[in-house]
C-alpha atoms as a PDB file:
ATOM      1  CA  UNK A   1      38.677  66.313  25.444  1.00  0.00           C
ATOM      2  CA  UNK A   2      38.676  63.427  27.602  1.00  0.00           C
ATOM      3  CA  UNK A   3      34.989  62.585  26.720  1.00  0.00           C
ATOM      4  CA  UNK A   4      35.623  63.237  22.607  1.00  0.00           C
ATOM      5  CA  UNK A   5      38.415  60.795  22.668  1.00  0.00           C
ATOM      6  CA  UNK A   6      36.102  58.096  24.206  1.00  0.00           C
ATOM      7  CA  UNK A   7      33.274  59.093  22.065  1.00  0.00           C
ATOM      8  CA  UNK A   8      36.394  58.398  18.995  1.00  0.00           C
ATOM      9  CA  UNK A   9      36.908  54.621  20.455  1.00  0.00           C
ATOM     10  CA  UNK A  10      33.345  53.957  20.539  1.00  0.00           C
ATOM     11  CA  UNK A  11      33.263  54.368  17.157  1.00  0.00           C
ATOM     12  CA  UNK A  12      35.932  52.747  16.545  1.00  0.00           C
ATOM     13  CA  UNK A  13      35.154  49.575  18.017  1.00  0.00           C
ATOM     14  CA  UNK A  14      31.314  49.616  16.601  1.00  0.00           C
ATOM     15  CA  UNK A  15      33.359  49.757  13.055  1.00  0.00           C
ATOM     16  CA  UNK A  16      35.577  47.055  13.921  1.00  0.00           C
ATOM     17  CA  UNK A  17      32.387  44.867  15.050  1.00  0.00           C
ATOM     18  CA  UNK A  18      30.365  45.576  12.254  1.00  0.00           C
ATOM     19  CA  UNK A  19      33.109  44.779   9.228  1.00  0.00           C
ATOM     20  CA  UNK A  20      33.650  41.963  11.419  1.00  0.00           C
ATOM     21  CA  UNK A  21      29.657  40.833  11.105  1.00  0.00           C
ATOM     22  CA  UNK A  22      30.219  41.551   7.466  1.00  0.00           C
ATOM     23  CA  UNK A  23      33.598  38.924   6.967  1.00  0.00           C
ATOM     24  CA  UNK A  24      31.584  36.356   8.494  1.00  0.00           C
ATOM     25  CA  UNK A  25      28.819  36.501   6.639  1.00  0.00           C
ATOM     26  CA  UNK A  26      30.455  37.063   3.386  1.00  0.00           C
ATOM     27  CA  UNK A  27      32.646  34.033   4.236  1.00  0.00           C
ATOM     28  CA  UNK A  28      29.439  31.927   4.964  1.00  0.00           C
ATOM     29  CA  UNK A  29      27.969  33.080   2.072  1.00  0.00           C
ATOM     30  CA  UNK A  30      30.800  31.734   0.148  1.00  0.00           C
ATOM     31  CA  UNK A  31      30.946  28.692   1.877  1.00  0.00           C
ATOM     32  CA  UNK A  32      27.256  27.867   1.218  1.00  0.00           C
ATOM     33  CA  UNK A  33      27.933  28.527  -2.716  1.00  0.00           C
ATOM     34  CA  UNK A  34      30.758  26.174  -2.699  1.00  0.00           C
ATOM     35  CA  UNK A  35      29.069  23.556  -1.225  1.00  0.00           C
ATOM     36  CA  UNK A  36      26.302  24.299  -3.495  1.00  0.00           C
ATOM     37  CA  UNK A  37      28.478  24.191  -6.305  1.00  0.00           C
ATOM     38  CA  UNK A  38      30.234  20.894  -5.323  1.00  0.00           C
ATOM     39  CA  UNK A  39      26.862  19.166  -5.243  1.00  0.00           C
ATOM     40  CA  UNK A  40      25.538  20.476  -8.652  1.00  0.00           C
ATOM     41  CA  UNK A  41      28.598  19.328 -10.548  1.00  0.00           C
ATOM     42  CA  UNK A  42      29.675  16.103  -8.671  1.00  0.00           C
ATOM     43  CA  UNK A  43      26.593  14.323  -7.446  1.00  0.00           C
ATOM     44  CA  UNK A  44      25.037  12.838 -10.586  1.00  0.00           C
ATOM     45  CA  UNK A  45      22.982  10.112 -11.206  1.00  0.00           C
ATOM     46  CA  UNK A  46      25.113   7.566 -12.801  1.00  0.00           C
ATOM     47  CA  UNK A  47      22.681   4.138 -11.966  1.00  0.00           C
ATOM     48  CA  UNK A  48      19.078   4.322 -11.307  1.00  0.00           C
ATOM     49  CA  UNK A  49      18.735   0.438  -9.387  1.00  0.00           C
ATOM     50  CA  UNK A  50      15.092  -1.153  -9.415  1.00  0.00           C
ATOM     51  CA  UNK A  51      14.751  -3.803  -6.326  1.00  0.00           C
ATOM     52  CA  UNK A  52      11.971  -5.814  -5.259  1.00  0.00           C
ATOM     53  CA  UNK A  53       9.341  -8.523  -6.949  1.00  0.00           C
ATOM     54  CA  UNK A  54       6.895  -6.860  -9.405  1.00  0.00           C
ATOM     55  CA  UNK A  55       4.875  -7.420 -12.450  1.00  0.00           C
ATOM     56  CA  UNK A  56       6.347  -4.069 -13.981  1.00  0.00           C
ATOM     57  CA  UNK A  57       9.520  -3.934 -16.113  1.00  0.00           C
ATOM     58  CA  UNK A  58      12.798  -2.094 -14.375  1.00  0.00           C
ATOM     59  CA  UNK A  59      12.854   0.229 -17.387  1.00  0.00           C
ATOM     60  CA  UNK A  60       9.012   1.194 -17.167  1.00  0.00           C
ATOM     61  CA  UNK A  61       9.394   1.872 -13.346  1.00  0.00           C
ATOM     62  CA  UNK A  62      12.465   4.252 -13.831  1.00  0.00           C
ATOM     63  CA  UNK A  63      10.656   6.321 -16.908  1.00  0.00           C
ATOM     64  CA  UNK A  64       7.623   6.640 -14.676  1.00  0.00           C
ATOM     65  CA  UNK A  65       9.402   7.882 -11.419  1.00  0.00           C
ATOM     66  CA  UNK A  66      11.381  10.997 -13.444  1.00  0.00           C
ATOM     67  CA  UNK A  67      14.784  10.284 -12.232  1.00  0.00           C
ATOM     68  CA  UNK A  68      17.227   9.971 -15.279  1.00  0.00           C
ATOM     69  CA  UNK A  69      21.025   9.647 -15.333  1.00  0.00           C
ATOM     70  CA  UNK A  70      22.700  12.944 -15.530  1.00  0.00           C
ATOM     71  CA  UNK A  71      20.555  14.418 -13.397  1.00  0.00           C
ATOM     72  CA  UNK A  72      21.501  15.704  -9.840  1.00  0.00           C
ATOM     73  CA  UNK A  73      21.281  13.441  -7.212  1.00  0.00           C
ATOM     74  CA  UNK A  74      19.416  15.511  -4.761  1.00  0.00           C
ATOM     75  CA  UNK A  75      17.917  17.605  -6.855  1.00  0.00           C
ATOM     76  CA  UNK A  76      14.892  15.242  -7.715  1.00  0.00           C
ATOM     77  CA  UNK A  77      11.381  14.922  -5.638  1.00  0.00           C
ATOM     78  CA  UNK A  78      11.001  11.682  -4.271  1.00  0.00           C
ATOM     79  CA  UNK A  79       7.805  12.620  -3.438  1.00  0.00           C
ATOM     80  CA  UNK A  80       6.755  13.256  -6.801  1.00  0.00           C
ATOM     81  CA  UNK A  81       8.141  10.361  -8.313  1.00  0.00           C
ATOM     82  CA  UNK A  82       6.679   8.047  -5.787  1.00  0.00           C
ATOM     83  CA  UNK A  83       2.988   9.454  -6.856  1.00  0.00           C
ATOM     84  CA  UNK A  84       3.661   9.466 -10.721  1.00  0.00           C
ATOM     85  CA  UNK A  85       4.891   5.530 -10.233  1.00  0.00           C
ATOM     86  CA  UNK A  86       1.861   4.825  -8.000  1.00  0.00           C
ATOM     87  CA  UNK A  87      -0.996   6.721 -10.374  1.00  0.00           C
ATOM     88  CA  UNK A  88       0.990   4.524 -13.265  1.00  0.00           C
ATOM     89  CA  UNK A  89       0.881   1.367 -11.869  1.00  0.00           C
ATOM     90  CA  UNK A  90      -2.369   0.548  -9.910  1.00  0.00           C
ATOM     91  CA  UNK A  91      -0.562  -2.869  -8.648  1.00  0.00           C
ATOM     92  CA  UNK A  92       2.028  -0.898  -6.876  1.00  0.00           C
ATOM     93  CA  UNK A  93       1.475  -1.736  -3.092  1.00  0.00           C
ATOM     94  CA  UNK A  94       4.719   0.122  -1.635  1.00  0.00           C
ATOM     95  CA  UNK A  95       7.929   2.390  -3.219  1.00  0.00           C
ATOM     96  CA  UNK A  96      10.644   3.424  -1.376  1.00  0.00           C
ATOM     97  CA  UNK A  97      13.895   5.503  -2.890  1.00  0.00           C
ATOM     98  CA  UNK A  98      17.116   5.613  -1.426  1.00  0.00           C
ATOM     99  CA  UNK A  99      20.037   7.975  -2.221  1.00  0.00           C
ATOM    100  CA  UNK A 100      23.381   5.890  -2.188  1.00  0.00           C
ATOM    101  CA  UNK A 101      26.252   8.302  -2.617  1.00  0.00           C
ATOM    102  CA  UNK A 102      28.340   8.839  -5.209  1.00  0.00           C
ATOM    103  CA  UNK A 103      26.013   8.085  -8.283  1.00  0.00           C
ATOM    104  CA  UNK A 104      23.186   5.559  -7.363  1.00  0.00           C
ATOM    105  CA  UNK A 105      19.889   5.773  -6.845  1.00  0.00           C
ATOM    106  CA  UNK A 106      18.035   2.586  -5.892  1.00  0.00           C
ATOM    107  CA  UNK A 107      14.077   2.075  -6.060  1.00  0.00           C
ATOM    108  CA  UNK A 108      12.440  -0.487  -4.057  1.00  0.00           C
ATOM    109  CA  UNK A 109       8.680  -1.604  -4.800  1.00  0.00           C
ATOM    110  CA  UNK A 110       6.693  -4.105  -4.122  1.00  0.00           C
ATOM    111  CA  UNK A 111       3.240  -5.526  -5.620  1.00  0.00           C
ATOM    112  CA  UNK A 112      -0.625  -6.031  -4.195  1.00  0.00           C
ATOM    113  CA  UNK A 113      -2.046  -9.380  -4.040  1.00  0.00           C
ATOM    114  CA  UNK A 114      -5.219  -9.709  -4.885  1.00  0.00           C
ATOM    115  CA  UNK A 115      -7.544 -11.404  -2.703  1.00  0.00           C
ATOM    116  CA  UNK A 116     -11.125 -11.280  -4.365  1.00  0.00           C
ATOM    117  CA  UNK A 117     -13.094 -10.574  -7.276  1.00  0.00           C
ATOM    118  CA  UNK A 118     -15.837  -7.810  -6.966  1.00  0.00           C
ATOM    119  CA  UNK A 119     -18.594  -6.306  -9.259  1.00  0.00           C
ATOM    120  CA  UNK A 120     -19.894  -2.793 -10.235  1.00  0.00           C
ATOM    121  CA  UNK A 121     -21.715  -1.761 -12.947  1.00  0.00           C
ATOM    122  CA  UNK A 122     -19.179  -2.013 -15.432  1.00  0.00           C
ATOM    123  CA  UNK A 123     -17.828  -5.084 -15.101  1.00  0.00           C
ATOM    124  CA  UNK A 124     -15.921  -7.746 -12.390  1.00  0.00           C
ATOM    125  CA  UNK A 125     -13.039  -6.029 -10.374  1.00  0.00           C
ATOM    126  CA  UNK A 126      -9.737  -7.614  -8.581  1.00  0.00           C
ATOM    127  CA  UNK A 127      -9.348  -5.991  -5.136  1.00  0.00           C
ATOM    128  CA  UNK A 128      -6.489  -6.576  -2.982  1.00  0.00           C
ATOM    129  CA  UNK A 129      -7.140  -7.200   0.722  1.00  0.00           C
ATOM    130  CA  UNK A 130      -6.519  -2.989   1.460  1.00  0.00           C
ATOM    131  CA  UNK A 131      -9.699  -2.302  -0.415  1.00  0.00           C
ATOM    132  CA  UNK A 132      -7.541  -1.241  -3.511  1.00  0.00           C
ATOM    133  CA  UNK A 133      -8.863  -1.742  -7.212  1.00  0.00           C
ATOM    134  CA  UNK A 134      -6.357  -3.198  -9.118  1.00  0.00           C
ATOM    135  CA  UNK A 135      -7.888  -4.184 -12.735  1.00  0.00           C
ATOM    136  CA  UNK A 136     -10.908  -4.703 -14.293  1.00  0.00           C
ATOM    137  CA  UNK A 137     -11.317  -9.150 -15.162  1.00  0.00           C
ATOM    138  CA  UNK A 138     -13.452 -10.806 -17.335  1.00  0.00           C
ATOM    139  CA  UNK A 139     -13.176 -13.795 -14.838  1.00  0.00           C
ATOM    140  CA  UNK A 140     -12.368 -14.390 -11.710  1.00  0.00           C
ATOM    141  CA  UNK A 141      -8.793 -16.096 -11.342  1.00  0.00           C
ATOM    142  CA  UNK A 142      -7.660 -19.120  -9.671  1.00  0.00           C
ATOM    143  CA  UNK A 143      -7.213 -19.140  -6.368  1.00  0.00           C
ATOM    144  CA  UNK A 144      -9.482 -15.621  -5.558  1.00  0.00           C
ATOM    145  CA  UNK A 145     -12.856 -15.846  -4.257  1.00  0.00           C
ATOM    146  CA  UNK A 146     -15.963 -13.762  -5.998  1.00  0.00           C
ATOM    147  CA  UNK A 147     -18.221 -11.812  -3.404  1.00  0.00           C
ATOM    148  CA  UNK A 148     -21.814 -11.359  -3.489  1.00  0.00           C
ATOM    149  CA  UNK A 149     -24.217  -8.809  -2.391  1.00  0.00           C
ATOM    150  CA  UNK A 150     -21.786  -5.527  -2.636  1.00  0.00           C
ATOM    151  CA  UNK A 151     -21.536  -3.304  -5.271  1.00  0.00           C
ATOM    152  CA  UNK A 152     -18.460  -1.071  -6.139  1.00  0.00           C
ATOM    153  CA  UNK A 153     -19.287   2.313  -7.307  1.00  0.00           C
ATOM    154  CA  UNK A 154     -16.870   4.512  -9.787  1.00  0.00           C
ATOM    155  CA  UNK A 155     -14.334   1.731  -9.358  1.00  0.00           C
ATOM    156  CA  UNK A 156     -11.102   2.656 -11.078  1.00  0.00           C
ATOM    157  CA  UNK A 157      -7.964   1.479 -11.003  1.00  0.00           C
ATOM    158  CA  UNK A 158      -5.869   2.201  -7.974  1.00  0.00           C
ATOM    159  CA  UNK A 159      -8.034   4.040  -6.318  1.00  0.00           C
ATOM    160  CA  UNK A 160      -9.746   2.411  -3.298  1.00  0.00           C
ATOM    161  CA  UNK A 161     -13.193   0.989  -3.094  1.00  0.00           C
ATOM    162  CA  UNK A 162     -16.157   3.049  -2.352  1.00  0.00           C
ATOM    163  CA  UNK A 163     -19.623   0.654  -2.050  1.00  0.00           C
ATOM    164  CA  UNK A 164     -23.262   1.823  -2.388  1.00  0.00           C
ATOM    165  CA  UNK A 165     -23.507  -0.069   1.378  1.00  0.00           C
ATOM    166  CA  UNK A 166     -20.416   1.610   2.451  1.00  0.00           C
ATOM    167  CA  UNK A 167     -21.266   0.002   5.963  1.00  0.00           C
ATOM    168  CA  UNK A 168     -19.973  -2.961   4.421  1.00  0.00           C
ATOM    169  CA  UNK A 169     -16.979  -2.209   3.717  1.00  0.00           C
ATOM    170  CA  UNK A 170     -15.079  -2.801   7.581  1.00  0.00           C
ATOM    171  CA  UNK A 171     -16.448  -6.274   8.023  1.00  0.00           C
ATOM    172  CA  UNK A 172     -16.067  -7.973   4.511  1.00  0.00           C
ATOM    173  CA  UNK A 173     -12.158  -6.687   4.451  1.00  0.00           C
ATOM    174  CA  UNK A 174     -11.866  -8.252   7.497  1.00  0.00           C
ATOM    175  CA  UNK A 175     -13.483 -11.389   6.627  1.00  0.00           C
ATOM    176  CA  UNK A 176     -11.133 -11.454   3.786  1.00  0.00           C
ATOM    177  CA  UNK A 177      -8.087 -10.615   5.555  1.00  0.00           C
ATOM    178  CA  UNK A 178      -8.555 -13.227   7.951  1.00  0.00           C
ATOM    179  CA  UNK A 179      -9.178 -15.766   5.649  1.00  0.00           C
ATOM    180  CA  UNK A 180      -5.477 -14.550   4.078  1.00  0.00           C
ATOM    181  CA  UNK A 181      -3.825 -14.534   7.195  1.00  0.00           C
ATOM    182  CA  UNK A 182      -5.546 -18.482   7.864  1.00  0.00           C
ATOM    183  CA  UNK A 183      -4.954 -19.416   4.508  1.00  0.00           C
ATOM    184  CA  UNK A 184      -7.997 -20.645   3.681  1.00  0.00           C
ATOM    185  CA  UNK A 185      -8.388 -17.881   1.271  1.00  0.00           C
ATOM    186  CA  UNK A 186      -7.587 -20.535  -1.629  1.00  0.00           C
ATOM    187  CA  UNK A 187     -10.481 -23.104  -0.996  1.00  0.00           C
ATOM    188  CA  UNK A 188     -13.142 -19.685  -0.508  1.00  0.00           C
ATOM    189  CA  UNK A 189     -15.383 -19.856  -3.780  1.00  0.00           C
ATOM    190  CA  UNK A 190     -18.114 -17.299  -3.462  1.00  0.00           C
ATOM    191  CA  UNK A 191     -18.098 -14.676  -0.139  1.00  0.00           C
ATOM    192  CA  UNK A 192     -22.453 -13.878   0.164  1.00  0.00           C
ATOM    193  CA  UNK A 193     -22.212 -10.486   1.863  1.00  0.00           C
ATOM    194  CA  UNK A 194     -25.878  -9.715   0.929  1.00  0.00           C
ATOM    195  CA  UNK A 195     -26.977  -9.315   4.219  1.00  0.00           C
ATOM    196  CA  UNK A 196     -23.834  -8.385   6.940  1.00  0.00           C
ATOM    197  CA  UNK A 197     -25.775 -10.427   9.904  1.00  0.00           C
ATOM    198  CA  UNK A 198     -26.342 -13.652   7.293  1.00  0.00           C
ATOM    199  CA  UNK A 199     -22.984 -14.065   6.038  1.00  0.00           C
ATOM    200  CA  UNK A 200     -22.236 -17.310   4.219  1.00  0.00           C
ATOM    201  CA  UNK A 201     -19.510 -18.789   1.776  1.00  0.00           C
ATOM    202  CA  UNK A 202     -19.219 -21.252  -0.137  1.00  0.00           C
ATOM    203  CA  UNK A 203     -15.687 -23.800   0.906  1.00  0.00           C
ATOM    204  CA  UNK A 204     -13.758 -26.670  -0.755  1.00  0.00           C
ATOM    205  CA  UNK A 205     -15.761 -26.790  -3.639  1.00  0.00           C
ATOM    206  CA  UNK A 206     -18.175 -29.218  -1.117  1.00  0.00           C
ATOM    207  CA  UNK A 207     -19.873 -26.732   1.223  1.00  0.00           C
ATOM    208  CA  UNK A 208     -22.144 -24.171   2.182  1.00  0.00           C
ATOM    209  CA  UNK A 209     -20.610 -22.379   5.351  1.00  0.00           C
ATOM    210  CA  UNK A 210     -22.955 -19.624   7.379  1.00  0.00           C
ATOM    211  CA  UNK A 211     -20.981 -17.503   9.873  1.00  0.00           C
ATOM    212  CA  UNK A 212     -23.984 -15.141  10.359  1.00  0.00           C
ATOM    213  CA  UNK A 213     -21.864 -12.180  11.469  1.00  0.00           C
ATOM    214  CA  UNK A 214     -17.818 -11.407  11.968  1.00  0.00           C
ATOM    215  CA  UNK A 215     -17.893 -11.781  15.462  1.00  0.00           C
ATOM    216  CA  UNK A 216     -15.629 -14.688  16.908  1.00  0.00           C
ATOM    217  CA  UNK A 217     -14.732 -15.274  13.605  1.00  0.00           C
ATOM    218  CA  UNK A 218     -10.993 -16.839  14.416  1.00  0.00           C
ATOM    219  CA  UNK A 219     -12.880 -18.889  16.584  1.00  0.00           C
ATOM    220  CA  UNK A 220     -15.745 -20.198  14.278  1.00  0.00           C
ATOM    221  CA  UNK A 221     -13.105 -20.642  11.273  1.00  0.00           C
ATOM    222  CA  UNK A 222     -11.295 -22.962  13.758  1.00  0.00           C
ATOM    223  CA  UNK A 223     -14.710 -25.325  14.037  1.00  0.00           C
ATOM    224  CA  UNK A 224     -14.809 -24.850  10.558  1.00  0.00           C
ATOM    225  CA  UNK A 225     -11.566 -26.354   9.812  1.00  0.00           C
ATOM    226  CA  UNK A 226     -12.542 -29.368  13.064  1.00  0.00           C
ATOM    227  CA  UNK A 227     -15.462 -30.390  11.998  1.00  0.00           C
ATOM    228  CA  UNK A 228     -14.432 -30.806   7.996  1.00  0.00           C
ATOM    229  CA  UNK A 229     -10.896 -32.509   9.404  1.00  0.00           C
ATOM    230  CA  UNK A 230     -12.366 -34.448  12.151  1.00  0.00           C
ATOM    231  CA  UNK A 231     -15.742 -35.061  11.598  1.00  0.00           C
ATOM    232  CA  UNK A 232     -16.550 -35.363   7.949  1.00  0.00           C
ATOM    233  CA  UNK A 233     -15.387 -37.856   5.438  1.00  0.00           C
ATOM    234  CA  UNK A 234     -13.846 -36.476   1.703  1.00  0.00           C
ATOM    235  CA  UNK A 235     -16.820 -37.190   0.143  1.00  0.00           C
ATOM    236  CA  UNK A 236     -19.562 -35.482   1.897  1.00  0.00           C
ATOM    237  CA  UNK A 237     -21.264 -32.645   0.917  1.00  0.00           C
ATOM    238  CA  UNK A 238     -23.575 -30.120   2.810  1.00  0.00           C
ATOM    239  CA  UNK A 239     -23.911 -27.226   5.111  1.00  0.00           C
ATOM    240  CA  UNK A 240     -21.914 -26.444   8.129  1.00  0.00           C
ATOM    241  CA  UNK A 241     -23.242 -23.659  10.402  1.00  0.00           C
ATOM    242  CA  UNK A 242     -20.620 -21.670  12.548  1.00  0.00           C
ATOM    243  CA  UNK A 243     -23.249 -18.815  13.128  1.00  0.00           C
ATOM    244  CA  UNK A 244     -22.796 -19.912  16.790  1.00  0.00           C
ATOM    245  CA  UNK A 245     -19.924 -22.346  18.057  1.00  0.00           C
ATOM    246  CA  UNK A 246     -21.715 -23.246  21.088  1.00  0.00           C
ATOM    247  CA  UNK A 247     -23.892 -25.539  18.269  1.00  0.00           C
ATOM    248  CA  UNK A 248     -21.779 -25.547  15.754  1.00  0.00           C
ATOM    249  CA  UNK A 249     -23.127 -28.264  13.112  1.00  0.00           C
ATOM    250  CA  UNK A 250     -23.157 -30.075   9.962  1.00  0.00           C
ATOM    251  CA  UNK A 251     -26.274 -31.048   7.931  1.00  0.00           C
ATOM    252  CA  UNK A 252     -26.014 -33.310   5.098  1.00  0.00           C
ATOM    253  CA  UNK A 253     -26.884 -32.907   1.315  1.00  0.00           C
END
């Protein structure tokens, strides 16, 4: 008898534990569809922001990225809209969106810069100093330099270069780069990459100036800039060869 009766409040309490198990998940259950709820009907898109300098109109930015008013706040793919904008825009250099409860969402971009003009088959190309084609040009602009002795293959717009030397690729960007980041870009005319241990470009409109390779190169763009400050009147014309600073020179057209 003794045992049956214990056997009975066994039972009783596995019952009890199990309807219990069930109340809290039905309650969590619940829960989780309210808040589910609460977020499909209150958290709408009521201002899609655009932020940041670009060449792009606010209202051709928001069509591209998908995200319309009306629509659920988090709901969306950023994700996705981020690549649609950047396979839309090839002059796109960075997109960031940002959720700002209760209604706004707020896109920020930002543009490339191109630094030089480069040819393929096809026609003249601007790159940006990332190795990313931006357009096709007829000419190159003011202010970019045109290089020599590379050759883009399958160029197309925002996608990044790919040369038939692809060896050439690491140095030149950063022979570019660092003439950005000296800014001396502006008085570069033509960049002769022909050969990577003969490199030579053209500076000021008044000279011929061979580097031979990148090495040292903050360091022979700094005779550079000594010997045409220091040494050289406004009026001269010639050849200054960097190749090696130890002999760094000048010779005279």
């Amino acid at each position: 008898m003794a045992k049956d009766v214990k056997r009975r409040r066994r039972r009783r309490r596995r019952r009890g534990r199990g309807g219990t198990v069930l109340l809290t998940t039905l309650c969590v259950l619940l829960a989780a569809a309210g808040i589910i709820a609460a977020v499909t009907v209150f958290f709408r898109i009521g201002t899609v922001e655009v932020r940041g300098e670009t060449r792009y109109e606010a209202a051709e930015l928001i069509k591209a990225s998908g995200i319309e008013k009306g629509k659920n706040m988090f709901f969306f793919n950023k994700f996705a809209s981020i690549n649609h904008m950047f396979a839309e825009f090839p002059y796109l250099r960075t997109i960031t969106i940002r959720r700002h409860l209760p209604d706004t969402v707020e896109i920020t971009v930002s543009d490339c810069t191109p630094v030089a003009v480069m040819s393929a088959e096809s026609g003249s190309w601007l790159v940006d100093g990332n190795g990313k084609l931006l357009e096709q040009t007829a000419a190159a602009p003011e202010g970019l330099c045109t290089v020599k002795g590379v050759v883009l293959t399958d160029p197309k717009a925002g996608a990044h270069v790919t040369f038939s030397e692809p060896e050439k690729e690491k140095p030149l960007f950063f022979l570019l780069n660092t003439f950005a980041d000296d800014a001396i870009i502006q008085n570069i005319g033509e960049v002769d990459f022909t050969q990577g241990y003969h490199i030579s470009f053209t500076y000021a409109g008044r000279f011929t100036v061979r580097i031979g390779t990148t090495e040292d190169l903050e360091k022979k763009l700094k005779y550079l800039r000594a010997i045409v400050e220091d040494k050289l009147t406004p009026n001269q014309r010639g050849v200054i060869d960097v190749s090696d600073v130890q002999t760094a020179h000048f010779i005279p057209q």
